[in-house]
C-alpha atoms as a PDB file:
ATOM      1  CA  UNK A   1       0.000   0.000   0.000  1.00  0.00           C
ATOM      2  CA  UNK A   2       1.007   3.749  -0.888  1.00  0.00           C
ATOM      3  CA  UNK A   3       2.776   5.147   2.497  1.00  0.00           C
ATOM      4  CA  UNK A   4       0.243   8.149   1.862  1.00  0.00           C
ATOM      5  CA  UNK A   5      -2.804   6.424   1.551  1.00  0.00           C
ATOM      6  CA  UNK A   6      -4.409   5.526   4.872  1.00  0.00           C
ATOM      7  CA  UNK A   7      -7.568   3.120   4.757  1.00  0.00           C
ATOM      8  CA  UNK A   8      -8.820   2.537   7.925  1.00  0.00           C
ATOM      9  CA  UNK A   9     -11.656   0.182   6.645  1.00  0.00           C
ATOM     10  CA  UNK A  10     -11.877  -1.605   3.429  1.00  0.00           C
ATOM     11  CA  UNK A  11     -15.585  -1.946   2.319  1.00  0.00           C
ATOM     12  CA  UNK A  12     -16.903  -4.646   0.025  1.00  0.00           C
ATOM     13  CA  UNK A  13     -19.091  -4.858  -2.730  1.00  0.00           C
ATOM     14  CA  UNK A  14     -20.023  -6.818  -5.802  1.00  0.00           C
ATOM     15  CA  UNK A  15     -19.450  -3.443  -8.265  1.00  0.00           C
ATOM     16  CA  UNK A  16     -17.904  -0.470  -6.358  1.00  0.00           C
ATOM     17  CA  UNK A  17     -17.940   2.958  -8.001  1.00  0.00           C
ATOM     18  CA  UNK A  18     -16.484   6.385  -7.625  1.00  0.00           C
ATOM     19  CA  UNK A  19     -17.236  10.094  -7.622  1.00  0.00           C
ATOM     20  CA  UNK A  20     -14.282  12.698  -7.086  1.00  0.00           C
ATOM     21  CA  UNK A  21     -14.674  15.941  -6.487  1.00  0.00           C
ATOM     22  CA  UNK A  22     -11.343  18.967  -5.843  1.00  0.00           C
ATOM     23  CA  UNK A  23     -11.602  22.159  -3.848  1.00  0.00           C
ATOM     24  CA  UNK A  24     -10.047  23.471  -6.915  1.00  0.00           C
ATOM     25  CA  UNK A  25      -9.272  25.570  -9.943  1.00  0.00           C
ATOM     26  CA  UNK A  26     -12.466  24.619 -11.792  1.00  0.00           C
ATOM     27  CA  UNK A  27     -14.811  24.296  -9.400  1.00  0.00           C
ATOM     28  CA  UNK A  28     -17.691  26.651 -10.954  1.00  0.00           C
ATOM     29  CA  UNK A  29     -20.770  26.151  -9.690  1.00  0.00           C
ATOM     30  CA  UNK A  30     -19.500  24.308  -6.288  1.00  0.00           C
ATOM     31  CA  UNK A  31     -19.751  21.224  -8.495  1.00  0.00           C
ATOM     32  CA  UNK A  32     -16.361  19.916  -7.562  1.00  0.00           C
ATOM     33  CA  UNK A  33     -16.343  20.825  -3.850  1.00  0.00           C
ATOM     34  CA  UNK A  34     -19.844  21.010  -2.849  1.00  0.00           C
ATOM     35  CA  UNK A  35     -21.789  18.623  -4.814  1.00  0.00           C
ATOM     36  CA  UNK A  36     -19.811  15.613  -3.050  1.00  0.00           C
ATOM     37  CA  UNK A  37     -19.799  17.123   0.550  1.00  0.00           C
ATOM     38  CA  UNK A  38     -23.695  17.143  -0.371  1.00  0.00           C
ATOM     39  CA  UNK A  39     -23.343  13.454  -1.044  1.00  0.00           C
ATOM     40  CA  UNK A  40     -21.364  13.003   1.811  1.00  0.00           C
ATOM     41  CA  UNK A  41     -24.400  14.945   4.480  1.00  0.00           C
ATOM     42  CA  UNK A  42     -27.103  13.374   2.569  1.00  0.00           C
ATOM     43  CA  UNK A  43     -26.439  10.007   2.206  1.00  0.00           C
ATOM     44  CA  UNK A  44     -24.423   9.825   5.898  1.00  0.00           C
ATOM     45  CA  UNK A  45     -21.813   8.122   3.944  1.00  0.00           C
ATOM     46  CA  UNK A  46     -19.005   7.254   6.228  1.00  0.00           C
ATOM     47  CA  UNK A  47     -15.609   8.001   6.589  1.00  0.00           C
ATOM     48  CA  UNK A  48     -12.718   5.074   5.872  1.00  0.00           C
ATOM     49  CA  UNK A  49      -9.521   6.945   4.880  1.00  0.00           C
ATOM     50  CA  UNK A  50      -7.435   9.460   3.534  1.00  0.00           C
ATOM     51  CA  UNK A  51      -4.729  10.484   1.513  1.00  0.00           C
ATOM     52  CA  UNK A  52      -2.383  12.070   4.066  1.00  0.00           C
ATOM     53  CA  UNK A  53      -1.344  15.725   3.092  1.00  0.00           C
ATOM     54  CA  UNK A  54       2.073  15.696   3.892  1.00  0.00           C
ATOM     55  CA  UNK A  55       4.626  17.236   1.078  1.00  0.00           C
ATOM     56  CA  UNK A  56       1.486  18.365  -1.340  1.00  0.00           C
ATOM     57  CA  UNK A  57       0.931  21.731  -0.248  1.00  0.00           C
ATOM     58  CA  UNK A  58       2.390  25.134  -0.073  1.00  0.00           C
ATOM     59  CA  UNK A  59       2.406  27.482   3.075  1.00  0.00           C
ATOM     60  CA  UNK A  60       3.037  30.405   1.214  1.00  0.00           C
ATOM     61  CA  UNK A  61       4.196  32.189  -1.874  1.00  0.00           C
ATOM     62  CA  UNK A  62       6.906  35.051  -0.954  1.00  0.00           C
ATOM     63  CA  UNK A  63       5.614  38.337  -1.956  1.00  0.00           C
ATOM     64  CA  UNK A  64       2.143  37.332  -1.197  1.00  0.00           C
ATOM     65  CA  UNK A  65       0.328  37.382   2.346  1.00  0.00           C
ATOM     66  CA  UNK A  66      -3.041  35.675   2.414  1.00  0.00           C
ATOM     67  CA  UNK A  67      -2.318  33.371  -0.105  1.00  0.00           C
ATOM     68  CA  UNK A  68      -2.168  29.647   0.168  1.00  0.00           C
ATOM     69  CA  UNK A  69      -1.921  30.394   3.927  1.00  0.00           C
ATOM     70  CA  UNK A  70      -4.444  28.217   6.099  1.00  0.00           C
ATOM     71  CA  UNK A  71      -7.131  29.839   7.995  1.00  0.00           C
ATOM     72  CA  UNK A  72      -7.224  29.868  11.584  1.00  0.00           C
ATOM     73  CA  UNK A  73      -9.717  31.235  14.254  1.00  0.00           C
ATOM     74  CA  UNK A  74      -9.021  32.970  17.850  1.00  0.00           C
ATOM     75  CA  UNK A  75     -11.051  33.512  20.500  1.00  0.00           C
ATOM     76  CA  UNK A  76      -9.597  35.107  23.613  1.00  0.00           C
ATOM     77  CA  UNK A  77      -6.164  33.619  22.483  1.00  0.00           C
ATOM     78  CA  UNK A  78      -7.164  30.600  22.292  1.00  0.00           C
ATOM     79  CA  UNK A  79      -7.022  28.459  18.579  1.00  0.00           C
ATOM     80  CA  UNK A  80     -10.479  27.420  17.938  1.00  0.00           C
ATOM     81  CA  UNK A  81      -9.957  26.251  14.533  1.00  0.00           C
ATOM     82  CA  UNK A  82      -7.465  25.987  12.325  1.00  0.00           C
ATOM     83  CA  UNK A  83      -8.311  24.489   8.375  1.00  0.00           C
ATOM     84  CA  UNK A  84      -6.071  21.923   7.116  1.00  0.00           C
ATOM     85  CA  UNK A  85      -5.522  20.514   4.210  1.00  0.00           C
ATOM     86  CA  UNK A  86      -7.455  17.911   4.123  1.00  0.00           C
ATOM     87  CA  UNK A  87      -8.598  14.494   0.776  1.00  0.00           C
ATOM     88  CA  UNK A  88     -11.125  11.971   2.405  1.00  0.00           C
ATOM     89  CA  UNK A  89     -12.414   8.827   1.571  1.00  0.00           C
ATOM     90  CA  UNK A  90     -16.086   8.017   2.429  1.00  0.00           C
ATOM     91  CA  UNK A  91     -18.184   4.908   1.893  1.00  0.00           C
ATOM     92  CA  UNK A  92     -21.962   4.114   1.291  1.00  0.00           C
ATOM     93  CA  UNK A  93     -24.017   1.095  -0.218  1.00  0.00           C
ATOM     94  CA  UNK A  94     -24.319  -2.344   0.325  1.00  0.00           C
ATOM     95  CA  UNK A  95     -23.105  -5.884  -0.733  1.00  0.00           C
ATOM     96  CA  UNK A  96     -23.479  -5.529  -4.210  1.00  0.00           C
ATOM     97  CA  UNK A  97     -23.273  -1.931  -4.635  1.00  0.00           C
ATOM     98  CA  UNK A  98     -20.613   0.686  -3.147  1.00  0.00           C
ATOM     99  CA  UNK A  99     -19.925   3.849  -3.763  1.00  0.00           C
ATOM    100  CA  UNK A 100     -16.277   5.881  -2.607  1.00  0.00           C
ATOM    101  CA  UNK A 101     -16.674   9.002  -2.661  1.00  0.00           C
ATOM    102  CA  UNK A 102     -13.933  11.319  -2.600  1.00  0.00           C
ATOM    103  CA  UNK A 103     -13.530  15.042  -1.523  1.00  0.00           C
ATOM    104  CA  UNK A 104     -10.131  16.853  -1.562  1.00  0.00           C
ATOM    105  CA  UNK A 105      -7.705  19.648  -1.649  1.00  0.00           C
ATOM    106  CA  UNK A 106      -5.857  20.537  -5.408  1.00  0.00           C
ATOM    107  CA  UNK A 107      -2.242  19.842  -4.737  1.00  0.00           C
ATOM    108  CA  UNK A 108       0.235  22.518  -4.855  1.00  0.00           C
ATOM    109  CA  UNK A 109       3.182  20.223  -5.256  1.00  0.00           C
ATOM    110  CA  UNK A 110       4.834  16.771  -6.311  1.00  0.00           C
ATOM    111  CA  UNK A 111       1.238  16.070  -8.425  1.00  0.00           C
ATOM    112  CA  UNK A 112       2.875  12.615  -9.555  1.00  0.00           C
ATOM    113  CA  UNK A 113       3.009  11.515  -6.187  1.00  0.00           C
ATOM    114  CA  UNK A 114      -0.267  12.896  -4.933  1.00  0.00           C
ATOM    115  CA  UNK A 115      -2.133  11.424  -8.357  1.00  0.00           C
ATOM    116  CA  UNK A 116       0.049   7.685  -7.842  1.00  0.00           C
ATOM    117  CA  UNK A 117      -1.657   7.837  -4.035  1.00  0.00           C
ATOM    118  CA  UNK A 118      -5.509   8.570  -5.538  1.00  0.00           C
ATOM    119  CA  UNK A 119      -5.224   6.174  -7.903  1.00  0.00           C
ATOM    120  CA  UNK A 120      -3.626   3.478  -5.474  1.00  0.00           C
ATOM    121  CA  UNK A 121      -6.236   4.047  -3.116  1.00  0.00           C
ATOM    122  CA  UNK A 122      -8.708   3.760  -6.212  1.00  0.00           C
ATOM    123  CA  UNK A 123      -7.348  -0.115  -6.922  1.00  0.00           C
ATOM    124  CA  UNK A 124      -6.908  -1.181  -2.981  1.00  0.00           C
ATOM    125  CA  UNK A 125     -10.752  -0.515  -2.822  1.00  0.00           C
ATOM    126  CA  UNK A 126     -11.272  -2.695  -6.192  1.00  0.00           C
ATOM    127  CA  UNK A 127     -13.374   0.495  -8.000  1.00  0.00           C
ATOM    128  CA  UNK A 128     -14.418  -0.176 -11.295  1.00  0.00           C
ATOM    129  CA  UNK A 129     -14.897   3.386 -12.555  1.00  0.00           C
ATOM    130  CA  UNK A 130     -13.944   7.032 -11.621  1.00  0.00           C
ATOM    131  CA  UNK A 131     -16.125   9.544 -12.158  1.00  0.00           C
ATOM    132  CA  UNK A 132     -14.425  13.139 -11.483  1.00  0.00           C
ATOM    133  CA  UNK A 133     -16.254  16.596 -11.362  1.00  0.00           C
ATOM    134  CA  UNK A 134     -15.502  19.898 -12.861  1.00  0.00           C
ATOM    135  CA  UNK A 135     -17.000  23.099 -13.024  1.00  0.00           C
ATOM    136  CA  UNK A 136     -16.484  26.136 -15.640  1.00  0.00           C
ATOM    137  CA  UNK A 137     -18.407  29.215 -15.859  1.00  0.00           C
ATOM    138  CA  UNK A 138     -20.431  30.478 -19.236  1.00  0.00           C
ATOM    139  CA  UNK A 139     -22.722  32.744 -20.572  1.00  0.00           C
ATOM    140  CA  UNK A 140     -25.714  30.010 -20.887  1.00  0.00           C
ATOM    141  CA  UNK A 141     -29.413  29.608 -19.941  1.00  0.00           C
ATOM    142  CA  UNK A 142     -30.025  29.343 -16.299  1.00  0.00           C
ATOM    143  CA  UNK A 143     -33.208  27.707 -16.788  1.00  0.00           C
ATOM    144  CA  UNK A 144     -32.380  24.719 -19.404  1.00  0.00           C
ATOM    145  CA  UNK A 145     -30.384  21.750 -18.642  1.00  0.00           C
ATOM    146  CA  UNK A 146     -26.576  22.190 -18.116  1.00  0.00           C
ATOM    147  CA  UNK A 147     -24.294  21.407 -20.780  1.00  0.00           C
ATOM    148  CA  UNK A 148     -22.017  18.344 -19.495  1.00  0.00           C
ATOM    149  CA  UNK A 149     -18.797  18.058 -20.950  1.00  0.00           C
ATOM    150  CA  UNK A 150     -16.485  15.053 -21.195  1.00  0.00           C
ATOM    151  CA  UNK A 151     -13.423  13.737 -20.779  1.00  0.00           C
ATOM    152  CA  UNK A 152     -11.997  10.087 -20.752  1.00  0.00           C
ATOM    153  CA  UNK A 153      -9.229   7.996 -20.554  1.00  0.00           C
ATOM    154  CA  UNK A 154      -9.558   4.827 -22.368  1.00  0.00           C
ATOM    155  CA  UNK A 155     -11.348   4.879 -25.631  1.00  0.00           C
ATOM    156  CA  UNK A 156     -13.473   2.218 -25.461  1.00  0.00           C
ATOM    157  CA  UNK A 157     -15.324   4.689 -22.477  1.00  0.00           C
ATOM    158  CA  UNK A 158     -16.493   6.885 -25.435  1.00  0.00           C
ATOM    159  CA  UNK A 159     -19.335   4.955 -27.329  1.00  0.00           C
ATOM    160  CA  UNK A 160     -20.665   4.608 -23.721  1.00  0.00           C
ATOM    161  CA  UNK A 161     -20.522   8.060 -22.523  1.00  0.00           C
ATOM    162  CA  UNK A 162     -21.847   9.390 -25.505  1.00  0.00           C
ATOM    163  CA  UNK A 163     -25.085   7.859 -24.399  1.00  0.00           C
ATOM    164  CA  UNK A 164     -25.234  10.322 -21.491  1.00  0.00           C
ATOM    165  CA  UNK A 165     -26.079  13.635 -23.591  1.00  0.00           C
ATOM    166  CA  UNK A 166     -22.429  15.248 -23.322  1.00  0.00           C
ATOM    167  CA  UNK A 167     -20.120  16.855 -25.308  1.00  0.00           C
ATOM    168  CA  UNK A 168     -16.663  15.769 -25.781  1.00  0.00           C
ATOM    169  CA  UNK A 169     -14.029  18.627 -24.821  1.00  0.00           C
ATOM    170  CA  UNK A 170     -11.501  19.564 -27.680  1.00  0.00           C
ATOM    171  CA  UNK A 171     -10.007  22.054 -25.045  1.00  0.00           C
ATOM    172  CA  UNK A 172      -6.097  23.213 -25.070  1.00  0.00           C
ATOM    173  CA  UNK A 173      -4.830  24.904 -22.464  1.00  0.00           C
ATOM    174  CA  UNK A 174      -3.928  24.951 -18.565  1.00  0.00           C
ATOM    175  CA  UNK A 175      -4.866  21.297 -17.494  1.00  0.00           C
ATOM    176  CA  UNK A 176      -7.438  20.802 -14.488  1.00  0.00           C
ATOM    177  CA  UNK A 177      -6.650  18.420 -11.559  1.00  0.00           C
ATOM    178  CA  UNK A 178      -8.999  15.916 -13.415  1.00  0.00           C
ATOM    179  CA  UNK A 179      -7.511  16.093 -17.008  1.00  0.00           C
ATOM    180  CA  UNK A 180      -4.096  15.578 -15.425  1.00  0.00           C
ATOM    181  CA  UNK A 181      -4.756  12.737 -13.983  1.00  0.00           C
ATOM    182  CA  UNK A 182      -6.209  10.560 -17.251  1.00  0.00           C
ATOM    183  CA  UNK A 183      -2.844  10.260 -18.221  1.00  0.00           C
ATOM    184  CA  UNK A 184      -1.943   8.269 -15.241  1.00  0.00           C
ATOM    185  CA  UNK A 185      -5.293   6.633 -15.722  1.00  0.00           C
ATOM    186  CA  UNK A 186      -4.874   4.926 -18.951  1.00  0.00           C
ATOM    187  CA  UNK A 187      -1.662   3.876 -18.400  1.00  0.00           C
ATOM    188  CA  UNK A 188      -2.702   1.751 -15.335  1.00  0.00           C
ATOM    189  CA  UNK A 189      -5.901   0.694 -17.261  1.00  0.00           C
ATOM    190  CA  UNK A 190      -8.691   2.369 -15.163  1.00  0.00           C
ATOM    191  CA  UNK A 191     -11.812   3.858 -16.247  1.00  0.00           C
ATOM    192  CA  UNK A 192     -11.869   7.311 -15.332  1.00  0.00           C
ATOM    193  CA  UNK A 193     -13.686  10.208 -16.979  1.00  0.00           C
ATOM    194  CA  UNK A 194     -14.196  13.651 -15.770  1.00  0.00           C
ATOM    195  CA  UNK A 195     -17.986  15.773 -16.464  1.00  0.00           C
ATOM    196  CA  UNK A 196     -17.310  19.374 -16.654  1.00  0.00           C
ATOM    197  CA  UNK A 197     -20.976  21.149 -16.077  1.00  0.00           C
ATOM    198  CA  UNK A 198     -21.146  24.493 -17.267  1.00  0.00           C
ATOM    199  CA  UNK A 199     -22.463  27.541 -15.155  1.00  0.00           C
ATOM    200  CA  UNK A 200     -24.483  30.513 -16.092  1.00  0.00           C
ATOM    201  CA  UNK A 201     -22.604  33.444 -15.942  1.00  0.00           C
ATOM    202  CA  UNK A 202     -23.439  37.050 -17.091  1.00  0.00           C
ATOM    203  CA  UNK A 203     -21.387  39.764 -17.890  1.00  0.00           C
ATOM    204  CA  UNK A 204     -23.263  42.981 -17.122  1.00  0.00           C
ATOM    205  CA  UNK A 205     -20.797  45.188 -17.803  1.00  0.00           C
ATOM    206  CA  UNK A 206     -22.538  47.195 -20.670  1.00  0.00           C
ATOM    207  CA  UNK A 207     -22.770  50.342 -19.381  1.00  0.00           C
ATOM    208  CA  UNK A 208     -19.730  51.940 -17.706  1.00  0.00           C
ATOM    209  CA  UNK A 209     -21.220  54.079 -15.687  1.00  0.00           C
ATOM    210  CA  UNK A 210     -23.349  51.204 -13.373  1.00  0.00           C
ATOM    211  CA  UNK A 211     -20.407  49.550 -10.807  1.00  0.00           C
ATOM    212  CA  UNK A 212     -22.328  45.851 -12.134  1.00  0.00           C
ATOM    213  CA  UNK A 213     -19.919  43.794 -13.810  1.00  0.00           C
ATOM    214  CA  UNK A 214     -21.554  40.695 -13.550  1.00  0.00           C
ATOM    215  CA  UNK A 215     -23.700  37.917 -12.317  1.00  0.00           C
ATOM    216  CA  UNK A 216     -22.742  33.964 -11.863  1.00  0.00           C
ATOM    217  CA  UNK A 217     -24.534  31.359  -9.821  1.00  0.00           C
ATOM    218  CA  UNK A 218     -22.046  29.889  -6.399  1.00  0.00           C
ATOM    219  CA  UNK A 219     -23.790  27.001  -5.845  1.00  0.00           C
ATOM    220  CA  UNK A 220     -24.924  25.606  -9.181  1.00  0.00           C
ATOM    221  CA  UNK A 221     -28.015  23.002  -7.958  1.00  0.00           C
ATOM    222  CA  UNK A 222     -29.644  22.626 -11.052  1.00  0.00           C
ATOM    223  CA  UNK A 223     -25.889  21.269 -12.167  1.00  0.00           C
ATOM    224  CA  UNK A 224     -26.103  19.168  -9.091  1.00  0.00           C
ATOM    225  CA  UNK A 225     -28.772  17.426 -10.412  1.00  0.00           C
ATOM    226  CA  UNK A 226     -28.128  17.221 -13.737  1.00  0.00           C
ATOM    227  CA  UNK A 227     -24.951  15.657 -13.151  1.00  0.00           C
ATOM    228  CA  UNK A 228     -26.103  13.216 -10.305  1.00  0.00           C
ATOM    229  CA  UNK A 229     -29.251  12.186 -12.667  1.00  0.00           C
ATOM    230  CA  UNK A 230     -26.040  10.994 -15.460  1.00  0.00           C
ATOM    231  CA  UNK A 231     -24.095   9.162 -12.553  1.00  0.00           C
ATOM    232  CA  UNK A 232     -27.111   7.610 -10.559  1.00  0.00           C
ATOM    233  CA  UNK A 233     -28.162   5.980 -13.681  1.00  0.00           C
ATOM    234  CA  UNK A 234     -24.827   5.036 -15.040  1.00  0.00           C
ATOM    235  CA  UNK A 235     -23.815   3.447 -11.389  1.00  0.00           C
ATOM    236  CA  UNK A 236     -27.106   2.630 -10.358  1.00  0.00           C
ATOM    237  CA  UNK A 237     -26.898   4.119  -7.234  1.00  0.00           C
ATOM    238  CA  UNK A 238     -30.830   4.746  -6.549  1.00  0.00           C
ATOM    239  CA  UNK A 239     -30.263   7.485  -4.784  1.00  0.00           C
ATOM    240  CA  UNK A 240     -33.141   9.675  -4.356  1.00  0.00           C
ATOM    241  CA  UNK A 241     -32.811  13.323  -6.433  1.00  0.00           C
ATOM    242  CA  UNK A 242     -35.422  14.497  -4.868  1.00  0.00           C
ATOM    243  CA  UNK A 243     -33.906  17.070  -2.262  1.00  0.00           C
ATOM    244  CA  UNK A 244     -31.757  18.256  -5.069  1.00  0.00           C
ATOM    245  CA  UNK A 245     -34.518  18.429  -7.842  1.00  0.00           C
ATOM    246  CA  UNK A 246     -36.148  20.951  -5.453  1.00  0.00           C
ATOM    247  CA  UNK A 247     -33.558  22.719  -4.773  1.00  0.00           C
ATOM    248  CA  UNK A 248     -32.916  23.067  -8.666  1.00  0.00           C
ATOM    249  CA  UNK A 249     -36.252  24.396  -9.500  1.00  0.00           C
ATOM    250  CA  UNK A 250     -35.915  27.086  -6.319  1.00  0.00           C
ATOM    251  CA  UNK A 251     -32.619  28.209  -7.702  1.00  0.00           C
ATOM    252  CA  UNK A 252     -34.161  28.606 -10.781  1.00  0.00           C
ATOM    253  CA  UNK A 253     -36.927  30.631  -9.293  1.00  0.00           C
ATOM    254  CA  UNK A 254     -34.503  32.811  -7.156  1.00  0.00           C
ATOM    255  CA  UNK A 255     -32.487  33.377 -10.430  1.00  0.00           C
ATOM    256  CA  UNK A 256     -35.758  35.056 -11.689  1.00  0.00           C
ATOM    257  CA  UNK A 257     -36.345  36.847  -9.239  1.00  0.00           C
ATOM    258  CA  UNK A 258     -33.434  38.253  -9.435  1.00  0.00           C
ATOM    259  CA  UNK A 259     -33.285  39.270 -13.188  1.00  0.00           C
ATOM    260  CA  UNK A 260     -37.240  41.201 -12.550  1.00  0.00           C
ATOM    261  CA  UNK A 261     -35.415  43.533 -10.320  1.00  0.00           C
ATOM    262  CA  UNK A 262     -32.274  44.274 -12.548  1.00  0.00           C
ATOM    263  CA  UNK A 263     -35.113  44.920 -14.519  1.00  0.00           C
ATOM    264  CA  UNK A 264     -36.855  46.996 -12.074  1.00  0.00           C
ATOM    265  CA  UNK A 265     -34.179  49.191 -11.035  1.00  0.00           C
ATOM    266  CA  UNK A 266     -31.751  49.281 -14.304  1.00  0.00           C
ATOM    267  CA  UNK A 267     -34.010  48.760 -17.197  1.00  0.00           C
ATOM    268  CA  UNK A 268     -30.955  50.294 -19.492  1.00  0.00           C
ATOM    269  CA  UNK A 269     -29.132  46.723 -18.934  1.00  0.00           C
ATOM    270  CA  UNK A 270     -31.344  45.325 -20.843  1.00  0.00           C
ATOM    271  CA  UNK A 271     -30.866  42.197 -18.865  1.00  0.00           C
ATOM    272  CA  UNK A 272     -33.958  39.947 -20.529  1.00  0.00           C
ATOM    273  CA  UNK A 273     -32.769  41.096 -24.332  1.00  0.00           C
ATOM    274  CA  UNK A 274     -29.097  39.889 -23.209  1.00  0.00           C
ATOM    275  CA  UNK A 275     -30.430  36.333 -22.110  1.00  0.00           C
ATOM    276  CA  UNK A 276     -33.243  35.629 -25.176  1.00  0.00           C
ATOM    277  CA  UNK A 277     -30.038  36.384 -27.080  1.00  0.00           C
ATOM    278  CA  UNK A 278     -28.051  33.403 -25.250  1.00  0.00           C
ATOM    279  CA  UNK A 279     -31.447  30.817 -25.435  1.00  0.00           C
ATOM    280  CA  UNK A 280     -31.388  31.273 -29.022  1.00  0.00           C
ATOM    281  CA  UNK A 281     -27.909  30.150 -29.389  1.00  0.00           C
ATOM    282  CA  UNK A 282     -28.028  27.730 -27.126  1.00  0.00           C
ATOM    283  CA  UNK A 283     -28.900  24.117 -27.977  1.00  0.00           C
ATOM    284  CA  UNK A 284     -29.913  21.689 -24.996  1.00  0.00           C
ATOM    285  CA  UNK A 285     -29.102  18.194 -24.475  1.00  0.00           C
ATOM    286  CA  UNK A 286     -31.532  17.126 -22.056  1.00  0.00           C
ATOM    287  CA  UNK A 287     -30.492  13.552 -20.499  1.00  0.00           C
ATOM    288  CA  UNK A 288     -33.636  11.288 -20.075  1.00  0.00           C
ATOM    289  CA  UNK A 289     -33.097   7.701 -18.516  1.00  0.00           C
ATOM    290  CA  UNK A 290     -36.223   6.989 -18.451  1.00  0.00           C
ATOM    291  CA  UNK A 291     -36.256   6.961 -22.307  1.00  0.00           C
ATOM    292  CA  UNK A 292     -33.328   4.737 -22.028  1.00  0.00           C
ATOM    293  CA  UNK A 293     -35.233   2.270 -20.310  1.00  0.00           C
ATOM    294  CA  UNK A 294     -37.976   2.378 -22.992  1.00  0.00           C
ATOM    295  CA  UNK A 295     -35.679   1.760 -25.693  1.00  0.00           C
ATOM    296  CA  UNK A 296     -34.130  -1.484 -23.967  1.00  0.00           C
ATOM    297  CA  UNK A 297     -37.246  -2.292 -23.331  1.00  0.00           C
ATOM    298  CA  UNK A 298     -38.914  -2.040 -26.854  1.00  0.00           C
ATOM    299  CA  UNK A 299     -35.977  -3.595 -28.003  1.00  0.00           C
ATOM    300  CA  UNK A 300     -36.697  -7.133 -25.784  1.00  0.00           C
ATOM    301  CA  UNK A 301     -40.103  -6.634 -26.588  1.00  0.00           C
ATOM    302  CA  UNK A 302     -39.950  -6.498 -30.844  1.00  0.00           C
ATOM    303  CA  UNK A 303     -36.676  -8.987 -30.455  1.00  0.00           C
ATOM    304  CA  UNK A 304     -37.080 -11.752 -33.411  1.00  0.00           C
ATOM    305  CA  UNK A 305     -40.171 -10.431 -34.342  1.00  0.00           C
ATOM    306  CA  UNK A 306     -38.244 -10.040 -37.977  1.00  0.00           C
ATOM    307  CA  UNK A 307     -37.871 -14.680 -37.630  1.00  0.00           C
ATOM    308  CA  UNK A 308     -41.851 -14.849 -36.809  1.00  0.00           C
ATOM    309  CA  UNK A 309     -43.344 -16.395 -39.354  1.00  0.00           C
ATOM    310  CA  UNK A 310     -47.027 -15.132 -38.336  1.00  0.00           C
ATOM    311  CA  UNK A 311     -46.309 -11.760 -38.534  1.00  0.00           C
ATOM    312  CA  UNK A 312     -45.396 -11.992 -42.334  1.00  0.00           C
END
């Protein structure tokens, strides 16, 4: 076992599945960070290691002050808190279905090492497929399904995936925690793909003279759930969207509300104009498992219909 990998308890199950989520670079939208810590709450999944931090992590940068630094808290002298670094391991399901899910800090350093420890943790717990989470912000509708994009790291994973309404990245640039690591991935054989949901955000900058320069949603719920709807039914993890379907629609409501008073108060934004003109270039890709089911289904039913020799 990795030296930095520390599994206190080493669940079993028939299939055993992953979701991985960074406090990170990309984390628009919370979904890196906050979508599994909302897995983690809601499902009481428990704790059964870590990846310990040590060598991974930067105090500070010289030149800078805040920076990198962890927080701490005082009261009357005394430390109350102090935020470390932390990438946790928790467990929930049953004999013949597990998921790991995993929450942790972006490295600052020795990446190799940190993404040799994930992955060794990954094999030690027998997983048969990674999913990892990703956030980026865009100027799209904040009432129509998210647009999920994809990444992979064996090619056989894409005739699959495509199934799940995404669209596969042809990005070049800086490389995310997530996109990093598929190189490591592959080599070792695992299946590990990363969904990047995309989160509205609104430059309202038009007029100089208003101090508005934009609008973005933090915690992206109606990505939540359009991301969770993709993994439940890949996984089949049955667990219940409800909570998070109602929190979608109330963000979606709230985001309303908040566009009638921009209305309200600066009409000369012309805030509704601005968004008809992003929902007419956008194109949705809804993701519907329930018509999946219909298909396979309609498919067993009219099976060898085509050899019946009454039906000709």
């Amino acid at each position: 076992m990795n030296n930095q990998v520390d599994l206190w308890k080493t669940p079993q199950a028939d299939e055993m599945f992953m979701i991985a989520g960074w406090r990170q670079w990309a984390d628009a939208g919370a979904i890196s960070s906050g979508l599994p810590q909302y897995l983690i709450d809601y499902t009481g999944a428990e704790k059964i290691g870590q990846i310990i931090p040590d060598g991974f992590y930067l105090f500070q940068i010289p030149g800078t002050h805040h920076l990198l630094r962890p927080e701490i808290s005082f009261e009357q002298g005394y430390r109350t808190n102090l935020q470390r670094h932390k990438n946790e391991l928790f467990y929930m399901g049953n004999p013949r279905k597990g998921l790991i899910i995993f929450l942790g800090d972006e490295p600052h350093l020795a990446i190799d090492q940190y993404v040799n420890a994930f992955f060794d943790a990954a094999e030690a717990l027998q997983i048969k497929r990674i999913a990892a989470l990703g956030g980026v912000y865009g100027a799209m509708p904040y009432d129509k399904d998210r647009e999920i994009s994809c990444v992979y790291s064996l090619p056989n994973l894409k005739g699959e995936l495509a199934e799940y309404a995404v669209r596969f990245s042809d990005y070049e640039g800086g490389a995310t925690i997530g996109a990093y690591m598929l190189d490591e991935a592959e080599r070792r054989g695992l299946e590990f793909f990363v969904f990047y949901g995309f989160v509205p955000a609104y430059d309202l900058s038009q007029q100089e003279t208003i101090p508005l320069q934009g609008m973005r949603i933090e915690n992206d719920y109606k990505a939540w759930y359009d991301l969770m709807n993709r993994l439940n039914h890949m996984f089949g993890l049955e667990i219940d969207l409800t909570d998070l379907s109602n929190n979608s629609d109330e963000l979606i409501i709230s985001m309303e509300d908040k566009i009638e008073e921009l209305e309200q108060k600066l009409p000369q934004l012309k805030v509704r104009e601005y968004l008809e003109k992003i929902t007419g270039d956008f194109t949705e890709r809804p993701f519907s498992p329930l018509g999946d089911v219909w298909k396979r289904e309609l498919g067993d039913l009219f099976e060898g219909f085509d050899d019946d020799p009454t039906l000709s």
